[in-house]
Protein backbone atom coordinates (compact mmCIF):
# COMPACT_ATOMS: atom_id res chain seq x y z
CA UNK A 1 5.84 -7.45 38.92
CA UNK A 2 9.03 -8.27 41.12
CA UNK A 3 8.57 -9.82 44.26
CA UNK A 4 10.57 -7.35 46.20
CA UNK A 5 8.20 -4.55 44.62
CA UNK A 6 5.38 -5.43 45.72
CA UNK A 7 4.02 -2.29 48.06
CA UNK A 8 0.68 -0.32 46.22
CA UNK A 9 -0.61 3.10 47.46
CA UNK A 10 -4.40 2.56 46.43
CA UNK A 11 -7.68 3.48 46.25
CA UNK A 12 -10.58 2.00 47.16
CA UNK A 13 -13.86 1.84 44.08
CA UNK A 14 -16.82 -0.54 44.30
CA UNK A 15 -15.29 -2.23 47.04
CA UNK A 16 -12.19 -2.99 45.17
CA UNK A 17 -8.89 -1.78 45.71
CA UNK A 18 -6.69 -0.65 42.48
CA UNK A 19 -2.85 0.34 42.67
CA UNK A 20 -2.17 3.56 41.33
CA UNK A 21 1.70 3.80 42.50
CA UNK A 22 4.11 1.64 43.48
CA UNK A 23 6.70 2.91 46.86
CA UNK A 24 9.36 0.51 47.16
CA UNK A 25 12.80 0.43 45.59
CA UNK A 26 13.41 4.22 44.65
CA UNK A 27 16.89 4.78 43.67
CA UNK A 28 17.49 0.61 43.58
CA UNK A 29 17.52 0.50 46.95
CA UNK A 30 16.19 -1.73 49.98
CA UNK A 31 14.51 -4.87 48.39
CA UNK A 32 15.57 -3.57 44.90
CA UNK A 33 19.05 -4.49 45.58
CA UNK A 34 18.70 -7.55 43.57
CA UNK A 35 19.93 -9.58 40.62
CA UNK A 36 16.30 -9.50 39.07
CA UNK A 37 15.04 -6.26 39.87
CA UNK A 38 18.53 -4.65 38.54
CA UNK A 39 17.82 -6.86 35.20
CA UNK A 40 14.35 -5.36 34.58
CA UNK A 41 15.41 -1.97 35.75
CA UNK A 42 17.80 -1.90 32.52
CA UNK A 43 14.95 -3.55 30.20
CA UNK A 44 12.36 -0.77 31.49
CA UNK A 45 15.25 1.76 31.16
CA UNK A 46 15.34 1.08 27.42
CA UNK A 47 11.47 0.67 26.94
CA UNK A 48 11.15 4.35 28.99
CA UNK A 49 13.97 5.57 26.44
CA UNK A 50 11.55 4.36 23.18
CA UNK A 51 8.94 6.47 24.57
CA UNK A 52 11.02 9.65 25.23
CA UNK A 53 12.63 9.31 22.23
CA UNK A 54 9.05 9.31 19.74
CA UNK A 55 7.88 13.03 20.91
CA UNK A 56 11.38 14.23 19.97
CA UNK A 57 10.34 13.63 15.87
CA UNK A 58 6.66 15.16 16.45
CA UNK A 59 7.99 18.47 17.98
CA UNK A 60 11.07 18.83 15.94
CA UNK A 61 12.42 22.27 15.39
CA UNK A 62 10.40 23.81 17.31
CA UNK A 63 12.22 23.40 21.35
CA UNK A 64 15.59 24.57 22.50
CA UNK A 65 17.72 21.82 24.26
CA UNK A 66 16.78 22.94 27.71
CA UNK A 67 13.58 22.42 27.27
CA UNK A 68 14.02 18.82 25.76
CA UNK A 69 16.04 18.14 29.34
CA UNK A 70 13.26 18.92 31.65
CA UNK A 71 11.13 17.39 29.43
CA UNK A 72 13.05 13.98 29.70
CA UNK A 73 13.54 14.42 33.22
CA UNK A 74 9.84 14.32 33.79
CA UNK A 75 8.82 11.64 31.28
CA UNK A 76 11.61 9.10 32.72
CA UNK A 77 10.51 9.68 36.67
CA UNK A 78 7.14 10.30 36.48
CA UNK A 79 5.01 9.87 33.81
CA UNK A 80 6.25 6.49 32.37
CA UNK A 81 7.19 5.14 35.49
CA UNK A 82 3.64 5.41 36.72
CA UNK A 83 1.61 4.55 33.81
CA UNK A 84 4.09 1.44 33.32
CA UNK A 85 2.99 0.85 36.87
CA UNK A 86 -0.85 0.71 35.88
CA UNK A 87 -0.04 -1.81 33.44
CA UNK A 88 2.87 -3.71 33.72
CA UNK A 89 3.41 -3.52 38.23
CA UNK A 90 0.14 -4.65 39.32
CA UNK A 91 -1.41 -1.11 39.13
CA UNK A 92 -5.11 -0.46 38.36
CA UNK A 93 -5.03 -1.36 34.80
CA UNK A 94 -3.81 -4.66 35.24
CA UNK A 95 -6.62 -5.17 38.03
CA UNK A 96 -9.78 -5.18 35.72
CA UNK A 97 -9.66 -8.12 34.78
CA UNK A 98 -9.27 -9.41 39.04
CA UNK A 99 -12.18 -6.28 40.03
CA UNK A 100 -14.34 -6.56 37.03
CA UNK A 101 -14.12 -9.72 35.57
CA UNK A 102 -12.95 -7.92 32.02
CA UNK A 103 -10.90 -10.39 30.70
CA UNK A 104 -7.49 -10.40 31.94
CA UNK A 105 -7.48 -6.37 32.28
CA UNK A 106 -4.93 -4.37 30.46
CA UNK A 107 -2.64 -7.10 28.76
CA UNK A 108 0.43 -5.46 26.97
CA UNK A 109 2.87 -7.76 25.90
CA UNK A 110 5.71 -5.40 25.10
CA UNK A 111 4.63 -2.08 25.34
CA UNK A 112 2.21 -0.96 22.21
CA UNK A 113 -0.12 1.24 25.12
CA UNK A 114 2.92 1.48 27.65
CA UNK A 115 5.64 2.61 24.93
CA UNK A 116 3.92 3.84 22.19
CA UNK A 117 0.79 5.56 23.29
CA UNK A 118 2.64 7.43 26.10
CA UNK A 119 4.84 8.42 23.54
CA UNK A 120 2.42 9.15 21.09
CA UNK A 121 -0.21 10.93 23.60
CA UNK A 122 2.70 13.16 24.68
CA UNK A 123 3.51 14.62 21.35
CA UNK A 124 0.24 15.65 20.83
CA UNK A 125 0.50 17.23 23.55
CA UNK A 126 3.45 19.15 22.86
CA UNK A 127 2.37 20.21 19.06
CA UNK A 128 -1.21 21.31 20.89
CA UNK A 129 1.35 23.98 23.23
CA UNK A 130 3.66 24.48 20.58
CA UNK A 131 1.93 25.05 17.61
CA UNK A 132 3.13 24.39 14.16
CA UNK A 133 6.87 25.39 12.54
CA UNK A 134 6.94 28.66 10.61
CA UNK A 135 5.75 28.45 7.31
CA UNK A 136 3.62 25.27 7.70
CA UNK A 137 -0.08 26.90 7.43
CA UNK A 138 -0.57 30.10 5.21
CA UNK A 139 -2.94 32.09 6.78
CA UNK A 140 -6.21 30.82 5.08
CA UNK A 141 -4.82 27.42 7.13
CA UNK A 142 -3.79 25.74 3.59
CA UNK A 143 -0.62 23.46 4.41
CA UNK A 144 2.47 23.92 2.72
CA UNK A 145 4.85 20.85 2.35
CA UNK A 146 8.10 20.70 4.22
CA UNK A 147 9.56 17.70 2.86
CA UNK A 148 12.34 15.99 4.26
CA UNK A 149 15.88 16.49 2.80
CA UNK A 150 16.92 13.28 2.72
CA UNK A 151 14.64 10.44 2.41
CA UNK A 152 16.77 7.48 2.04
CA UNK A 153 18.49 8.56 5.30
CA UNK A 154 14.90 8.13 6.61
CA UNK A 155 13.90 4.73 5.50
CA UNK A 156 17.06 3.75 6.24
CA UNK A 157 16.24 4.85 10.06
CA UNK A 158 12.50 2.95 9.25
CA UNK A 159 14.75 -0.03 8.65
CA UNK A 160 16.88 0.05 11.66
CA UNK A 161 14.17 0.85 13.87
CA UNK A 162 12.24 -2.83 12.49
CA UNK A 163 15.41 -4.38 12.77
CA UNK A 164 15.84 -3.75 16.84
CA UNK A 165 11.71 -4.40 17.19
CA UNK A 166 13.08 -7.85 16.89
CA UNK A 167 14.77 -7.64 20.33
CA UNK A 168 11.71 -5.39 21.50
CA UNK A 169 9.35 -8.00 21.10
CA UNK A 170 10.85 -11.29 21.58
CA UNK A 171 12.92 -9.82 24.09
CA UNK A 172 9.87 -9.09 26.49
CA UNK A 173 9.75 -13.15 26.75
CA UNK A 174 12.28 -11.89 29.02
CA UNK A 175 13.97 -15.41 28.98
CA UNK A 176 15.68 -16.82 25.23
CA UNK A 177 14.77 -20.44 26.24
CA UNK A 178 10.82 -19.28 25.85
CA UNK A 179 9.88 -21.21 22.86
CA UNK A 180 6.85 -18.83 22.29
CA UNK A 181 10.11 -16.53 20.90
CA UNK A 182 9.21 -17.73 17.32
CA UNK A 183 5.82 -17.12 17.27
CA UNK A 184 6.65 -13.48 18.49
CA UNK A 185 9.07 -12.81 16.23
CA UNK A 186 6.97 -14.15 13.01
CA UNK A 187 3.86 -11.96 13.96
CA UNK A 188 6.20 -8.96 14.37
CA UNK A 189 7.29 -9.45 10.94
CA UNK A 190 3.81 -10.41 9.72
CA UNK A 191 2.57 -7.20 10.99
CA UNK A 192 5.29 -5.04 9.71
CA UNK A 193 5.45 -6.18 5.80
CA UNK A 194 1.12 -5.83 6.17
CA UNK A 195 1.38 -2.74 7.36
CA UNK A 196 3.88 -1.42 4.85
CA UNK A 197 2.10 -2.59 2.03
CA UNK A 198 -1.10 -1.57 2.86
CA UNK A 199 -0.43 1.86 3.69
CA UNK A 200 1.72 1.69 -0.03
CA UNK A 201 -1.64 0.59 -1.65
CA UNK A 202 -3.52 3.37 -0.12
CA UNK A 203 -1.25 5.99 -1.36
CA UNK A 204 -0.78 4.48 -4.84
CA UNK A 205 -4.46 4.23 -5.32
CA UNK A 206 -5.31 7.94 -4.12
CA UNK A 207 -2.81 9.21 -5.50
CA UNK A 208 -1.45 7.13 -8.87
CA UNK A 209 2.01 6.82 -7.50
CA UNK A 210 3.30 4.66 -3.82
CA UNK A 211 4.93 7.06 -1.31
CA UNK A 212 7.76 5.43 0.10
CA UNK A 213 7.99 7.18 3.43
CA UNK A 214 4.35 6.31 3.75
CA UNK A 215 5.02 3.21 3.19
CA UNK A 216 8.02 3.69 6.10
CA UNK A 217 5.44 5.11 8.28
CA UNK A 218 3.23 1.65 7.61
CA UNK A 219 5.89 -0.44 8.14
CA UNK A 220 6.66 1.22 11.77
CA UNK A 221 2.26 1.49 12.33
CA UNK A 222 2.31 -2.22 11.99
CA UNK A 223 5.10 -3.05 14.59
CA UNK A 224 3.65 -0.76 16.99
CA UNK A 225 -0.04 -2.11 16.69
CA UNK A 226 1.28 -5.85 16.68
CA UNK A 227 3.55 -4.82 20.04
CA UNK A 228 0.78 -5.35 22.56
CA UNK A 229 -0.92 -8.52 21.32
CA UNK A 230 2.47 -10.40 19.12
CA UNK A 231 2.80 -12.95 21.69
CA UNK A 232 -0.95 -13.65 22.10
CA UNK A 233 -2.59 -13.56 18.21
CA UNK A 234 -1.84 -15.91 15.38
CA UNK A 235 -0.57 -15.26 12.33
CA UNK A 236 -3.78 -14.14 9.89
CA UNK A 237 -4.77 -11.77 13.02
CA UNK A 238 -0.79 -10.60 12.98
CA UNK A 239 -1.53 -9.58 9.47
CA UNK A 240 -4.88 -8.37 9.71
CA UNK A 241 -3.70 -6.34 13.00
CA UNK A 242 -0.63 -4.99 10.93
CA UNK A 243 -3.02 -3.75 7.73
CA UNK A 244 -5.38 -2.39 9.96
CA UNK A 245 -2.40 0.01 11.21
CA UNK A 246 -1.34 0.87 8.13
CA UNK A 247 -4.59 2.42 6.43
CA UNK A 248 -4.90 4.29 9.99
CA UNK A 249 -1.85 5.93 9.94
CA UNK A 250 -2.34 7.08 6.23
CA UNK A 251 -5.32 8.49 7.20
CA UNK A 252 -4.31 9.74 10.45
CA UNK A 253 -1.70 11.86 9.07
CA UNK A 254 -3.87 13.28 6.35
CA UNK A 255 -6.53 13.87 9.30
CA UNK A 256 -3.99 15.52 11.78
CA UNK A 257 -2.64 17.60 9.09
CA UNK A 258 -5.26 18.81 7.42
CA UNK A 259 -7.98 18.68 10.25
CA UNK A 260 -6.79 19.40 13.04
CA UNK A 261 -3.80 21.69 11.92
CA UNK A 262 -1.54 20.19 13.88
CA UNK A 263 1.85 19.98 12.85
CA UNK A 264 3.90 16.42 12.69
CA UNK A 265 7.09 16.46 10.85
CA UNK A 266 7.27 13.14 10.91
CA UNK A 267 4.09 12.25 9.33
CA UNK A 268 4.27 15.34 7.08
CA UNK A 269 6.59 14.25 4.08
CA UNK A 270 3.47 12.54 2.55
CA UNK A 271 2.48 15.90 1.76
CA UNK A 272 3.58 17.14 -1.93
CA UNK A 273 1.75 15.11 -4.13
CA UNK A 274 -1.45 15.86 -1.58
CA UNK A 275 -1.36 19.43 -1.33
CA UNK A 276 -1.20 19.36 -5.27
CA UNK A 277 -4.99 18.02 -5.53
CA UNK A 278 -5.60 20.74 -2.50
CA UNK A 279 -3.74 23.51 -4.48
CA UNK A 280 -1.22 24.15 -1.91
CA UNK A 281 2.51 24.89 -2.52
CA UNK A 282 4.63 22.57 -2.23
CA UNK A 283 8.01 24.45 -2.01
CA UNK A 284 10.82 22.39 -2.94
CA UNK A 285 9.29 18.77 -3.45
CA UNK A 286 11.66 15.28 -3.38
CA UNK A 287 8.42 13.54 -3.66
């Protein structure tokens, strides 16, 4: 937390008071108008951008531009801003550990809860309201496959987006001359090759042939779960933590889809080979 942001509105539990939202600096203003606070601004701009930016593959095709604004617009100034306060500005979160002796409370190195779980939380939100694209679910709920159209564009995009985790992680040292930049770095990479190969065994063993956007989806569930802890863990636990992610997310997908009948395109492209053992059609297949 900045020095010049240091004002709390709180509340008061067990005799304890917990910061629930920060009230100094709006528009970079006042004590804000410093060197430091501008720097981190720009950082959190970026890390607020990651978690706008994940809902946007969950509820594809199914919101008109408009929508997608107003969306934003609330997600930038209020909802990440105040659970990134919680965590990462001395809010409630970060208090546990101070209030309840739980370890050092909510510790999130670079942003697996902050990032990723707002981001995450939110699109389940939005496929709850919106429902699922036309044609996913006959109407005995059976899924249909809607594969994606080009699938080395999308590892590809798997591929980029583990290429910038690089400055994502070791860039929340905040400071290059950190020498615990190595360690981050090598856990993040740890994590992500576990990850990707685990979730590739799973699929090859349930269903005789690897997926490789599963295996994308791995990759990307084993930088997100080693995001939190990277700088923190050593490396069997960075592997360990990364393999762990990747059997989730196969089976999270499978869950979600088949469930809970909720409708991810993003996790979806698993589905042809699936839906064949269920019976479903599979319209189309690349798989």
């Amino acid at each position: 937390m900045c020095a010049n942001l240091g004002n709390e509105v709180t509340f008061t539990l067990f005799g304890k008071a917990f910061g629930i939202l920060g009230y100094k600096g709006f528009f970079l203003s006042g004590g804000a108008y410093d060197v430091s606070v501008f720097t981190l601004f720009l950082f959190q701009m970026v890390f607020m951008d990651t978690a706008a930016t994940i809902p946007t593959g969950a509820l594809a095709e199914r919101w008109k531009f408009l929508a997608f604004c107003v969306y934003g617009l609330l997600i930038s100034t209020v909802i990440y801003p105040v659970y990134g306060n919680w965590v990462w500005g001395g809010g409630w979160l970060s208090q546990l550990g101070t209030n309840f002796g739980l370890g050092h409370g909510a510790v999130d190195f670079a942003g697996s809860g902050v990032v990723h779980m707002v981001g995450g939380v939110t699109s389940i939100a939005g496929i709850m309201v919106l429902g699922p694209r036309l044609g996913k679910y006959k109407k005995d709920g059976t899924p249909n496959a809607i594969p994606g159209h080009h699938i080395s564009m999308g590892v590809a995009g798997a591929l980029i987006l583990a290429f910038g985790w690089f400055g994502f992680n070791p860039g929340s040292t905040l400071a290059g001359t950190d020498l615990r930049i190595g360690v981050i770095a090598v856990n993040t990479m740890l994590a992500s090759g576990a990850g990707a190969a685990v979730a590739m065994i799973i699929m090859w063993l349930k269903f005789g042939k690897p997926d490789l956007t599963m295996s994308a989806n791995g990759l990307l569930a084993g930088l997100v779960a080693i995001t939190a802890p990277c700088a923190f863990v050593n490396a069997p636990c960075a592997v360990l933590i990364g393999a762990i992610a990747g059997a989730l997310v196969v089976y999270s997908v499978l869950t979600v889809d088949q469930v809970f009948k909720l409708d991810d395109p993003v996790g979806a492209h698993l589905g042809a080979r699936y839906l064949r053992r269920l019976g479903g059609s599979v319209p189309g297949t690349l798989c």
